[in-house]
N, C-alpha and C. Protein backbone atom coordinates (compact mmCIF):
# COMPACT_ATOMS: atom_id res chain seq x y z
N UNK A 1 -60.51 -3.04 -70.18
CA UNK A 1 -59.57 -3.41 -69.15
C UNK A 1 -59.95 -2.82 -67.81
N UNK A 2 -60.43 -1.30 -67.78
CA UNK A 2 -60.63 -0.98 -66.45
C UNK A 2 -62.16 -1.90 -65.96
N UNK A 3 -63.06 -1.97 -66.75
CA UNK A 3 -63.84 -3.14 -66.22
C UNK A 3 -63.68 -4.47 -65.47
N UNK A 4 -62.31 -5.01 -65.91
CA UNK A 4 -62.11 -6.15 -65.21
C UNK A 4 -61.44 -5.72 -63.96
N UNK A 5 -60.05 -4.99 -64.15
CA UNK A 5 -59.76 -4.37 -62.53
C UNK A 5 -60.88 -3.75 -61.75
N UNK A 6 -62.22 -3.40 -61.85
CA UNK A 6 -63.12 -3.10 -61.45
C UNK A 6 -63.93 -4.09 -60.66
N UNK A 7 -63.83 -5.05 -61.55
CA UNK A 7 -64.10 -6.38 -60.87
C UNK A 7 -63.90 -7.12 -59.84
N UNK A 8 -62.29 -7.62 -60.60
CA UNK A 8 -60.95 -7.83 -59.01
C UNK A 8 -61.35 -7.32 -57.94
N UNK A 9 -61.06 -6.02 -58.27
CA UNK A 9 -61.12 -5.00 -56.69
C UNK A 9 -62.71 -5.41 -55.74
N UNK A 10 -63.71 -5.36 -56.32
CA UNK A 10 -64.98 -5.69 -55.80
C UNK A 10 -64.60 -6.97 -55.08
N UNK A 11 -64.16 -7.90 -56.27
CA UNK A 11 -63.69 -9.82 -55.57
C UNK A 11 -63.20 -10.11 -54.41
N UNK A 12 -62.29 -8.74 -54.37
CA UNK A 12 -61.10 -8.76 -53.45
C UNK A 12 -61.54 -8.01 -51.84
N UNK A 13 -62.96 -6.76 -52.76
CA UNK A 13 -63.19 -6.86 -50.61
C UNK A 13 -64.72 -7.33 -50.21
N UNK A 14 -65.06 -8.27 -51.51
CA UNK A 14 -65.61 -9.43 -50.77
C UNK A 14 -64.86 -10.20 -49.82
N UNK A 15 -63.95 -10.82 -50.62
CA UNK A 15 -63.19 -12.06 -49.75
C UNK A 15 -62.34 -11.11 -48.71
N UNK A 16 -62.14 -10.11 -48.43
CA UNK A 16 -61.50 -9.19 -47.46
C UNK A 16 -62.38 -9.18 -46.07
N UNK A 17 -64.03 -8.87 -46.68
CA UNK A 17 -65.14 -8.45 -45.47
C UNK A 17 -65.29 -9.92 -45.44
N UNK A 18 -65.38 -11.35 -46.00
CA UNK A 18 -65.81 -11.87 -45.84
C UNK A 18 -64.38 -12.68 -44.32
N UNK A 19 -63.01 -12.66 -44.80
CA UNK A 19 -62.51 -12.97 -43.91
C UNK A 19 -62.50 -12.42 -42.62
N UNK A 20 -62.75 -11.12 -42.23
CA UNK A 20 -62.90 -10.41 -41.53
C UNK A 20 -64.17 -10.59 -39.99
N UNK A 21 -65.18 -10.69 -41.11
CA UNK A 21 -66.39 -11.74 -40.12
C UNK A 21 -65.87 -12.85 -39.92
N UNK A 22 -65.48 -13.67 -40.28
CA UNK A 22 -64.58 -15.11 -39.81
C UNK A 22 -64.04 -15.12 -38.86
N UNK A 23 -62.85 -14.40 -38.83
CA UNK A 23 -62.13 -13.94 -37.84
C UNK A 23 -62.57 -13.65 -36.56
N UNK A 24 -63.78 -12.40 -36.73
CA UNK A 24 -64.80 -11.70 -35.75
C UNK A 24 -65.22 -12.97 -34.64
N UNK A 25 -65.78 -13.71 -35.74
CA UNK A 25 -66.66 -15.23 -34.99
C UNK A 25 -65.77 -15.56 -34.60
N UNK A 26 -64.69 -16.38 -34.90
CA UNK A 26 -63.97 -17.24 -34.30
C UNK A 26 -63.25 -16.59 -33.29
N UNK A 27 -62.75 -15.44 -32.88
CA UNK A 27 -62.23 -14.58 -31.70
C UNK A 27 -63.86 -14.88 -30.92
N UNK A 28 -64.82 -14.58 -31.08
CA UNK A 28 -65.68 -14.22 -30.33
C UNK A 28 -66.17 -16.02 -29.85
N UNK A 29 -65.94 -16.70 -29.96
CA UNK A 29 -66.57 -18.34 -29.99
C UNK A 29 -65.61 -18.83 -29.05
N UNK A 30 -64.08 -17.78 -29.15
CA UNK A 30 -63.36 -18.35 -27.80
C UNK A 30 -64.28 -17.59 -26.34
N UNK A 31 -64.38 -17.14 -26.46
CA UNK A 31 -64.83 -16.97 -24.70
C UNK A 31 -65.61 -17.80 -24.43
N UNK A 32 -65.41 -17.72 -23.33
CA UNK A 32 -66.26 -19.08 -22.40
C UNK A 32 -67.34 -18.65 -21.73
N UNK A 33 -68.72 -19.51 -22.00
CA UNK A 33 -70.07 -18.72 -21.31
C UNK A 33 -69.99 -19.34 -20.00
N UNK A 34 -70.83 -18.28 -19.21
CA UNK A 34 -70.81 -18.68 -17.33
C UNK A 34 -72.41 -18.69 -17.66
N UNK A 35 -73.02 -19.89 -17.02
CA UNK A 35 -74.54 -19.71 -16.33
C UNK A 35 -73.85 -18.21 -15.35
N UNK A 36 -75.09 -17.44 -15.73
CA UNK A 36 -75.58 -16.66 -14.87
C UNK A 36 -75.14 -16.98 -12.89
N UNK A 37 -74.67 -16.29 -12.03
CA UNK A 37 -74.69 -16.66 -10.94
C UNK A 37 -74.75 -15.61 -10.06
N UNK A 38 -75.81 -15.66 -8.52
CA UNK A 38 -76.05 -14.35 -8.08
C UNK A 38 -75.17 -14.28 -7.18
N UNK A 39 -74.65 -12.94 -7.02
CA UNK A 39 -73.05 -12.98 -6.70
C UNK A 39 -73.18 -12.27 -4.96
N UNK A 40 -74.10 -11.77 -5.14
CA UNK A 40 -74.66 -10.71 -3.63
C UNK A 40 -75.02 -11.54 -2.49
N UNK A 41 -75.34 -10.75 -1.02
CA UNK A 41 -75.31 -11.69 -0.01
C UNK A 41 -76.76 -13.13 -0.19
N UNK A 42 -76.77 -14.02 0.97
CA UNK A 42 -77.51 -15.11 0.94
C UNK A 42 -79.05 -13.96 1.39
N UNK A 43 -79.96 -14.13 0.43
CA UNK A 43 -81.33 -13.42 1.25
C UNK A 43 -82.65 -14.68 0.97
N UNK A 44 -83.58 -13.97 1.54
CA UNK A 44 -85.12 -15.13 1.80
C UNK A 44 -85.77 -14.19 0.95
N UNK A 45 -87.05 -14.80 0.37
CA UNK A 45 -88.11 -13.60 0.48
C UNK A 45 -89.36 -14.66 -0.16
N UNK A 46 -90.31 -13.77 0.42
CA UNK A 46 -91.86 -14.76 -0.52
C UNK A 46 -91.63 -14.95 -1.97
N UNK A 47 -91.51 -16.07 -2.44
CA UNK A 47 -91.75 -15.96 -3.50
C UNK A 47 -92.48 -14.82 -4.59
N UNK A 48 -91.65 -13.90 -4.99
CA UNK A 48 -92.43 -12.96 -6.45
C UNK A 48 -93.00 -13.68 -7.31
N UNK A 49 -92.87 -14.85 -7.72
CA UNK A 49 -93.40 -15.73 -8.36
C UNK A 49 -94.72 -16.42 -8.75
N UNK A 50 -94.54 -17.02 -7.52
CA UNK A 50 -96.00 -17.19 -6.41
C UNK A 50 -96.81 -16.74 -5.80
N UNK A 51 -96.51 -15.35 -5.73
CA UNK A 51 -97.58 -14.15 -4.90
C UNK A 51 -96.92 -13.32 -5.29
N UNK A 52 -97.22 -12.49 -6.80
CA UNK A 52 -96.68 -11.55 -7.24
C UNK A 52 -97.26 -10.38 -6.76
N UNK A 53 -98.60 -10.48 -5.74
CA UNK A 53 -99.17 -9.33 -5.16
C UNK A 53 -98.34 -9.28 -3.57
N UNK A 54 -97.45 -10.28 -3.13
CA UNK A 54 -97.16 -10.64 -2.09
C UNK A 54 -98.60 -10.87 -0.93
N UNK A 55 -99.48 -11.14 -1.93
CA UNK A 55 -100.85 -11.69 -0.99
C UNK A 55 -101.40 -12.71 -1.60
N UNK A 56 -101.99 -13.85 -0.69
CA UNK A 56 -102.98 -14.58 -0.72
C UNK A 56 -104.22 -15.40 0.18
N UNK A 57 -104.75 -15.12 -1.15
CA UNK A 57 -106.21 -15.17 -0.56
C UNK A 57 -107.41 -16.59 -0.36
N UNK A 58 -107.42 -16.93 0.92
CA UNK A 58 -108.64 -18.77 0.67
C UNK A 58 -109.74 -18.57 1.41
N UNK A 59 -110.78 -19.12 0.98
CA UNK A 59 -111.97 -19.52 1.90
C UNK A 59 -111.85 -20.37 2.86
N UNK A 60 -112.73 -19.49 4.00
CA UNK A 60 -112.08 -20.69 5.36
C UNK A 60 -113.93 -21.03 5.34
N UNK A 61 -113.97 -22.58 4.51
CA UNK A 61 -115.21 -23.12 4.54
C UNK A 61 -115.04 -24.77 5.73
N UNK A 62 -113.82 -24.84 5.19
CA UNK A 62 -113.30 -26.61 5.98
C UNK A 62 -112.10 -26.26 6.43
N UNK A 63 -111.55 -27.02 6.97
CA UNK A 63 -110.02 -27.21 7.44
C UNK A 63 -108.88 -27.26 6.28
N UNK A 64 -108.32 -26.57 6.16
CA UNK A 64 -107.30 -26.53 4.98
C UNK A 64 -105.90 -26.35 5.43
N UNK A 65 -104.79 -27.35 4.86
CA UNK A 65 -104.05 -26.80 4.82
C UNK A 65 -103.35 -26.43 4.02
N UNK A 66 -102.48 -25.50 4.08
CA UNK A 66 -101.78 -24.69 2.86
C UNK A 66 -100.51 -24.17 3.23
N UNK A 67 -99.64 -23.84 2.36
CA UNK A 67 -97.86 -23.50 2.84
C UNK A 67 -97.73 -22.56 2.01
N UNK A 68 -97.01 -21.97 2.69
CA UNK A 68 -96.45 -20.57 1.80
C UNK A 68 -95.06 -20.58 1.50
N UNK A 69 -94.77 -20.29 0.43
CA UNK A 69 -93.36 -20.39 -0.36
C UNK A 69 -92.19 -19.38 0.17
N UNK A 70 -91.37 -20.14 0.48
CA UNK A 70 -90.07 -18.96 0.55
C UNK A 70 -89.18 -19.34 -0.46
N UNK A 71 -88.34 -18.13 -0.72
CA UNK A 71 -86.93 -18.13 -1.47
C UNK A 71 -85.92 -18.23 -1.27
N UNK A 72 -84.99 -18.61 -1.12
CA UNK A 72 -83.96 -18.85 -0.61
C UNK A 72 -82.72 -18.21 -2.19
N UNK A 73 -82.49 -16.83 -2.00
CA UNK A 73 -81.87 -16.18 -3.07
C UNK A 73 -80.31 -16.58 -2.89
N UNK A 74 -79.53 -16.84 -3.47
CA UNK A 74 -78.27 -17.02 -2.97
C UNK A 74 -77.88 -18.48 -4.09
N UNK A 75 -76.45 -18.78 -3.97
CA UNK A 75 -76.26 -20.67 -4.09
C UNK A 75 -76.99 -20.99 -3.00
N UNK A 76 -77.29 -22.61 -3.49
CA UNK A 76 -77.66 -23.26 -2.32
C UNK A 76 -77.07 -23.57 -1.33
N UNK A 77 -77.31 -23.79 -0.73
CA UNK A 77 -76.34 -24.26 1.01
C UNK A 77 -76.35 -25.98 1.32
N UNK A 78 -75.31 -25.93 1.52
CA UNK A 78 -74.68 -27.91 1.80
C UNK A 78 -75.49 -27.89 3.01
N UNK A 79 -76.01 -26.69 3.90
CA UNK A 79 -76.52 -27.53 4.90
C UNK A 79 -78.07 -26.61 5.01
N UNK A 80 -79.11 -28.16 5.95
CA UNK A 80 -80.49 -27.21 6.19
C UNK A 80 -80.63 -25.66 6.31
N UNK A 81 -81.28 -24.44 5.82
CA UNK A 81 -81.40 -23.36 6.98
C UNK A 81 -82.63 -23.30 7.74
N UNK A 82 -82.43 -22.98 8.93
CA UNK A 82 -83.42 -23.23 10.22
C UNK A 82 -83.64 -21.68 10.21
N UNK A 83 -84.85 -21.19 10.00
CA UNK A 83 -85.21 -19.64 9.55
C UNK A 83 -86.95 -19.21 10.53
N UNK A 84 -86.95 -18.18 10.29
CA UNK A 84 -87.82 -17.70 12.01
C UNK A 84 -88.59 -16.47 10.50
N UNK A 85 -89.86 -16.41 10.98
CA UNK A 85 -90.82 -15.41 11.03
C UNK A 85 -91.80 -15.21 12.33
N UNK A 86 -92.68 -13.74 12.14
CA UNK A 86 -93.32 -13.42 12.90
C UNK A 86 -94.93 -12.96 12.71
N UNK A 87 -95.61 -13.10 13.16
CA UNK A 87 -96.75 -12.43 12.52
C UNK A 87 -97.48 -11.14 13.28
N UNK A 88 -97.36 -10.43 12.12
CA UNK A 88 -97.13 -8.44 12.41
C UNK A 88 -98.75 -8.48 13.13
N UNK A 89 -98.56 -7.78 13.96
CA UNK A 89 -99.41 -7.26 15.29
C UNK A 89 -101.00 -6.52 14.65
N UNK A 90 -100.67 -6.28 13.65
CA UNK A 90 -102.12 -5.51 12.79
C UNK A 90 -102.82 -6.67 11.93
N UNK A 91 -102.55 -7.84 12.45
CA UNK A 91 -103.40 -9.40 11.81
C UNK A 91 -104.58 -9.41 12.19
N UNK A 92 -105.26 -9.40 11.86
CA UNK A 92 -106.43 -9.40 12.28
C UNK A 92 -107.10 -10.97 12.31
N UNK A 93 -107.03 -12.29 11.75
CA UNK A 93 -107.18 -13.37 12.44
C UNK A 93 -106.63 -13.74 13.49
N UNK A 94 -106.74 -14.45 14.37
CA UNK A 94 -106.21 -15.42 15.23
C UNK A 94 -105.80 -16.13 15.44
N UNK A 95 -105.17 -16.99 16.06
CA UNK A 95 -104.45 -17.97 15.96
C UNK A 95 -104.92 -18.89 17.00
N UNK A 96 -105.45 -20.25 16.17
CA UNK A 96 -106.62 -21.04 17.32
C UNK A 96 -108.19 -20.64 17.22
N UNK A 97 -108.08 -19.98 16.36
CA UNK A 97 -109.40 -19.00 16.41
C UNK A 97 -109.76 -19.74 14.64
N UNK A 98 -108.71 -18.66 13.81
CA UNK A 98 -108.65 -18.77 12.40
C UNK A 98 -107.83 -19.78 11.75
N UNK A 99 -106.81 -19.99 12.17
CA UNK A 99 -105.59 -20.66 11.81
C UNK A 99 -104.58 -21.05 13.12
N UNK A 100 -103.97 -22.03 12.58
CA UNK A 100 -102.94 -22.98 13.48
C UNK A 100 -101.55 -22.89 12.40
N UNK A 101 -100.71 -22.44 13.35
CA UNK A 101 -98.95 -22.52 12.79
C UNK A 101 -98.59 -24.23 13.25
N UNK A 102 -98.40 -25.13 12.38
CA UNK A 102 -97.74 -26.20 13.08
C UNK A 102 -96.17 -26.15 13.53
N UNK A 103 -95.61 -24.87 12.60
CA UNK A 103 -94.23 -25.05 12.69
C UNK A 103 -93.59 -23.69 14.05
N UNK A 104 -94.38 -23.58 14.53
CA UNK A 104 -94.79 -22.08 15.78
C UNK A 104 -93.76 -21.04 15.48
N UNK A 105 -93.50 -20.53 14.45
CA UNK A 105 -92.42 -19.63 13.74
C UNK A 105 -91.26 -19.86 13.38
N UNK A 106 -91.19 -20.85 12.76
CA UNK A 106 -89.90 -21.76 12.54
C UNK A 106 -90.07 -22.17 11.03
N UNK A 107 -89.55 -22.44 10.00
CA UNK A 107 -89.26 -22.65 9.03
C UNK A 107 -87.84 -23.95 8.94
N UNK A 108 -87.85 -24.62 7.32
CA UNK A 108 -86.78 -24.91 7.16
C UNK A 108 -86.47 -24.99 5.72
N UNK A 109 -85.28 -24.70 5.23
CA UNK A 109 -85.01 -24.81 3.23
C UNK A 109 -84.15 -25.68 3.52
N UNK A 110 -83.87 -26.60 3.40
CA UNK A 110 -83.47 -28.10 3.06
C UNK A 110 -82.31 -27.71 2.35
N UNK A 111 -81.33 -28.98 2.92
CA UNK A 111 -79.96 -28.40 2.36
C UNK A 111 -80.44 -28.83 0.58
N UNK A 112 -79.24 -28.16 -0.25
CA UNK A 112 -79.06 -28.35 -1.60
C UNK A 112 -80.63 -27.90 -2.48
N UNK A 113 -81.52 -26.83 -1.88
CA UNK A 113 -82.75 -26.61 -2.68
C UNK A 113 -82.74 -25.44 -2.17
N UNK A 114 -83.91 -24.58 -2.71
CA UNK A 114 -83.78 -23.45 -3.10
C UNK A 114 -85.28 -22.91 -2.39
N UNK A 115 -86.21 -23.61 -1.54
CA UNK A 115 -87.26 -23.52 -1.54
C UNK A 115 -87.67 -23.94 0.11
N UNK A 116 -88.31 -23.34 0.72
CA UNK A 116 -89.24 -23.58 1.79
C UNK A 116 -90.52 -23.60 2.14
N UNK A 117 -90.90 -23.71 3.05
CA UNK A 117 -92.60 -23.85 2.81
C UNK A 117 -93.02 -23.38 4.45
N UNK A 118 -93.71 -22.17 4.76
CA UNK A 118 -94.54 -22.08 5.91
C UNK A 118 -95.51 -22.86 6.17
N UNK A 119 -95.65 -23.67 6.76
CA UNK A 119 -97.07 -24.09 7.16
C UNK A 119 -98.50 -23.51 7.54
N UNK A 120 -99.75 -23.75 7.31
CA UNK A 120 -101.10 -22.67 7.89
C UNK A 120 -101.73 -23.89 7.83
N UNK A 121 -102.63 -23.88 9.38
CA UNK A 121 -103.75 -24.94 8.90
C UNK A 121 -105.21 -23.86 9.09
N UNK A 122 -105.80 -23.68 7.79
CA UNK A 122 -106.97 -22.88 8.31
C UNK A 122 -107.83 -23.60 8.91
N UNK A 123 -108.88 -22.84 10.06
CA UNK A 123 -110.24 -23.63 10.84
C UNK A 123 -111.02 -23.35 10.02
N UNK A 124 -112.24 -24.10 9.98
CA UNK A 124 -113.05 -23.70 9.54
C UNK A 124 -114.15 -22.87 10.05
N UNK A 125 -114.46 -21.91 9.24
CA UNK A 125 -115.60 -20.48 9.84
C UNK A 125 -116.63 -21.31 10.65
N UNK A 126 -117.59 -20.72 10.83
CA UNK A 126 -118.57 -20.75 11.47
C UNK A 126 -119.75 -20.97 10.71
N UNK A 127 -120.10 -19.34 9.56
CA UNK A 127 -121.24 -19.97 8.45
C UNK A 127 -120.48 -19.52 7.43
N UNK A 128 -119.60 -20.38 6.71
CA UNK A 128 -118.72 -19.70 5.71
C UNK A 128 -119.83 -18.76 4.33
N UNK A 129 -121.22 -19.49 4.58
CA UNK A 129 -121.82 -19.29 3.31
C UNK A 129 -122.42 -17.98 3.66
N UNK A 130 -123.06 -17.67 4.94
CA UNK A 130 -123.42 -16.31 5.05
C UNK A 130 -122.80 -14.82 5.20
N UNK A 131 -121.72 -15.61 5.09
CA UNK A 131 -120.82 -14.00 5.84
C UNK A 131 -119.64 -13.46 4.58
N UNK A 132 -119.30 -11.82 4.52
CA UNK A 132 -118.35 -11.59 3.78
C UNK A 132 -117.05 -11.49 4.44
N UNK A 133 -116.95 -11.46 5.78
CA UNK A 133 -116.02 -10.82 6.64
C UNK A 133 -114.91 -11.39 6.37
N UNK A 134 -113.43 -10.69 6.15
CA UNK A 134 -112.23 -11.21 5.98
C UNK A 134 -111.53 -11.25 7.17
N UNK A 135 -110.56 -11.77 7.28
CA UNK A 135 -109.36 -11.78 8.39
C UNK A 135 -108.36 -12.03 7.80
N UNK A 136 -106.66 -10.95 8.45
CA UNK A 136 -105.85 -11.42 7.79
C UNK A 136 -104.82 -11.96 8.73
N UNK A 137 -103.56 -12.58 7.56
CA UNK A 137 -102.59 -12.78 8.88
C UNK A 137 -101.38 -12.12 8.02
N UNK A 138 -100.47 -11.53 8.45
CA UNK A 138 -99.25 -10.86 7.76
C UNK A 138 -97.78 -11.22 8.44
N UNK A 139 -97.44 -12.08 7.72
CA UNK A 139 -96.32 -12.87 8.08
C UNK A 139 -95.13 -11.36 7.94
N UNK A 140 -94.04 -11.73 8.60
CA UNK A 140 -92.74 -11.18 8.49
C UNK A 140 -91.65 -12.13 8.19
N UNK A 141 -90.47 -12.33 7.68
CA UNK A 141 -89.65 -13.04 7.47
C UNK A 141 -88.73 -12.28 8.21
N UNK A 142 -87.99 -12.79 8.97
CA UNK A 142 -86.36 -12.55 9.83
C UNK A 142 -85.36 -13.57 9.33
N UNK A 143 -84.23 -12.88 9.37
CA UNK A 143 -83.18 -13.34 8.59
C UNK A 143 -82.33 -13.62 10.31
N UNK A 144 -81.08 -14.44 9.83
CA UNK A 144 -80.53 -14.75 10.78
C UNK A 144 -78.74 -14.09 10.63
N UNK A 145 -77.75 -14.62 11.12
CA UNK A 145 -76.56 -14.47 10.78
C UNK A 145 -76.10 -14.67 9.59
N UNK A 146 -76.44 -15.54 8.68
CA UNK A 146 -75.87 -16.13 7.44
C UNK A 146 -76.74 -15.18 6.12
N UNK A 147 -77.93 -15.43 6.61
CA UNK A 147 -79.23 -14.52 5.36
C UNK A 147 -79.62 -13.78 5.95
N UNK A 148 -79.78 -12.95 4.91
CA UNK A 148 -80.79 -11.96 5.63
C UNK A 148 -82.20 -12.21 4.68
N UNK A 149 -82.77 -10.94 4.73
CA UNK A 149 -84.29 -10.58 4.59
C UNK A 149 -84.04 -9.96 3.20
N UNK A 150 -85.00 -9.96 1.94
CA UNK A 150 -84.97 -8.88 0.92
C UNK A 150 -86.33 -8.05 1.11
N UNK A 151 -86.26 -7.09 1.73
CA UNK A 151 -86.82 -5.68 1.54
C UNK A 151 -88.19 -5.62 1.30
N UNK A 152 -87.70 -5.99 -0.01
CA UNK A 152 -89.34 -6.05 -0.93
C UNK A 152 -89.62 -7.14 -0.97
N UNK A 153 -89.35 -8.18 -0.33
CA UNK A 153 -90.49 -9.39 -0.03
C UNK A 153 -90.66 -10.02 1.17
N UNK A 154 -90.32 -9.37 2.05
CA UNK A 154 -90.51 -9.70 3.45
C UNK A 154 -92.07 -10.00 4.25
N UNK A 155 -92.95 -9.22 3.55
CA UNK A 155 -94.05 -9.39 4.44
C UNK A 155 -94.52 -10.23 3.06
N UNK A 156 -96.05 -10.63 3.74
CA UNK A 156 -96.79 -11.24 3.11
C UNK A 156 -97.87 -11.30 3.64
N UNK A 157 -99.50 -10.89 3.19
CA UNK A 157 -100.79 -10.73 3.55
C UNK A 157 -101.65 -12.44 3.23
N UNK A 158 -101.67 -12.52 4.14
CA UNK A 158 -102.49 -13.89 4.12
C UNK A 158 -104.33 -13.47 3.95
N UNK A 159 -104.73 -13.62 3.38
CA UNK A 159 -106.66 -13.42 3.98
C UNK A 159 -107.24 -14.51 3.78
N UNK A 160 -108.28 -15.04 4.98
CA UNK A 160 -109.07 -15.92 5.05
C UNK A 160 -110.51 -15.20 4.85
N UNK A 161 -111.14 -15.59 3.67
CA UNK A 161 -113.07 -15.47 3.75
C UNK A 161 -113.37 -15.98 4.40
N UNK A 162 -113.81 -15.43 5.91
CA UNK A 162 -114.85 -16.13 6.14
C UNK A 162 -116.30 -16.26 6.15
């Protein structure tokens, strides 16, 4: 006889632990999931993504052009942002020389996206094949009233081989 009450009792906090996790889940299955959303002010920055060194590097053999990525951290915005950089004074290319800004420090992230694009048109060197010499250009990002700047991705090292 004590074998079978031995039994029961085991039966009994099975189906005890087993209602128990039930319960657990179904309390826990009510909450409601949120996508992820970044809750802090509107900021820019180079893509980490895209230039996880915050540098990049092309051969100036021909005329190239190429754009550099911004971020636009924040929700998106119902309307364009019209956004300004500068290029830091220790650049060592030129401008007209090495490269052409078409957009002359002006930017834009398009309403409802998340993404912008600097413009660069590189010149082409002189003897691209004989020479090692680099030149750089080091963008700054400026933020305006609405965004600002993030910190750690504000600059960005451009280098042309030429």
């Amino acid at each position: 006889m004590a074998i079978k009450s031995s039994s029961i009792m085991n039966k009994n906090k099975i189906i005890l632990c087993f209602a128990l996790l039930s319960l657990a889940l179904l309390i826990t299955s009510c909450f409601e999931e949120k996508d992820p959303v970044y809750e802090g002010p509107a900021l820019i920055e180079f893509s980490s993504v895209t230039y996880p060194s915050l540098a990049k590097q092309v051969k100036q053999s021909a005329t190239t052009t190429d754009n550099l990525v911004v971020q636009l951290v924040s929700p998106q915005q119902q309307q364009d942002l019209t956004l300004t950089y500068e290029i830091d004074a220790a650049s060592t290319a030129r401008e007209d020389i090495h490269y052409k800004l078409p957009s002359k420090g002006s930017f834009v992230i398009p309403a409802n996206t998340s993404f912008g694009n600097i413009d660069i048109e590189v010149l082409p060197g002189i003897d691209p094949v004989n020479t090692t010499e680099t030149r750089t250009i080091i963008f700054i990002l400026q933020g305006n009233a609405s965004v600002n700047v993030s910190e750690n991705y504000k600059k960005l090292t451009y280098t042309i081989k030429i």
